[in-house]
Protein backbone atom coordinates (compact mmCIF):
# COMPACT_ATOMS: atom_id res chain seq x y z
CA UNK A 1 -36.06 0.78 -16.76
CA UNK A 2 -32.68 2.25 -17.69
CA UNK A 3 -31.30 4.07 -20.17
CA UNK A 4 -30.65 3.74 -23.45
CA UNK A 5 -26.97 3.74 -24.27
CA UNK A 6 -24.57 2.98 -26.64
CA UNK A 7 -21.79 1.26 -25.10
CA UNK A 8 -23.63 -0.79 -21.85
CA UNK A 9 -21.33 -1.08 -18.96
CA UNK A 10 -22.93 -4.45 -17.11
CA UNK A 11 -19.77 -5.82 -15.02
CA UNK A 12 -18.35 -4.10 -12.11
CA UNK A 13 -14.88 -4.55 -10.91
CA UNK A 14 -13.82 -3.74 -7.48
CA UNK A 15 -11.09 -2.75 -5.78
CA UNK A 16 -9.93 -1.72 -2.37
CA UNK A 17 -6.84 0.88 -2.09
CA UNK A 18 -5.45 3.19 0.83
CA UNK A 19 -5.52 6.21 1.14
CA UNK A 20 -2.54 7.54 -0.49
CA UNK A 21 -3.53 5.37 -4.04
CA UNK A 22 -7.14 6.83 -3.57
CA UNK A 23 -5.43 10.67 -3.72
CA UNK A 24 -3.30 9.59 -6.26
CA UNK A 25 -6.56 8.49 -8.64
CA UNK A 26 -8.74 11.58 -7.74
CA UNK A 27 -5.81 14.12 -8.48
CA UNK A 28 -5.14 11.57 -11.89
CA UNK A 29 -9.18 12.03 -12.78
CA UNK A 30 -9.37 15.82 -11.82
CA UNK A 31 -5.75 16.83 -13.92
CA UNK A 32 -7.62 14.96 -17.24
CA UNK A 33 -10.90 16.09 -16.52
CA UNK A 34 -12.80 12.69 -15.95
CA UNK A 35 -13.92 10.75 -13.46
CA UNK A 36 -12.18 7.45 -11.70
CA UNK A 37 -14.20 4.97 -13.18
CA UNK A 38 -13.16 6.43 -17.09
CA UNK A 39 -9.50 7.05 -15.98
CA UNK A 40 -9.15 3.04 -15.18
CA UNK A 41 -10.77 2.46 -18.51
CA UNK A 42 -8.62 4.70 -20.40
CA UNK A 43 -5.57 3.23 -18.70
CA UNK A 44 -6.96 -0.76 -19.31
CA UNK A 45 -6.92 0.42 -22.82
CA UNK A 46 -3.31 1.77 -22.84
CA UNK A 47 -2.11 -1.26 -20.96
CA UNK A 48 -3.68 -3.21 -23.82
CA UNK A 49 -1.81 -1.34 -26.23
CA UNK A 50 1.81 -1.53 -24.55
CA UNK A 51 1.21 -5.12 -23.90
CA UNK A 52 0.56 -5.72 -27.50
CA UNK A 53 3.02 -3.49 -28.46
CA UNK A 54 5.92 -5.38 -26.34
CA UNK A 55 4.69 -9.19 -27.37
């Protein structure tokens, strides 16, 4: 059985990117001290926000 969390992460997106895009997100994740997956979710949620913003 799995964990107990608060905020349950059930869908998976994928994505395939060369290598140069793939440096580009590790570098991105190391700078801010987080991992890939939480980087793209940070930036969904500032995309969000700008798109909102600019509607």
């Amino acid at each position: 059985m799995g964990k107990n969390v608060k905020n349950p992460k059930k869908c998976i997106v994928s994505c395939r990117v060369n290598d140069s895009e793939m440096e580009a997100l590790s570098k991105l994740a190391q700078e801010a001290g987080t991992n890939i997956s939480e980087l793209l979710r940070q930036s969904i949620f500032l995309l969000e926000q700008d798109f909102r913003a600019s509607a």
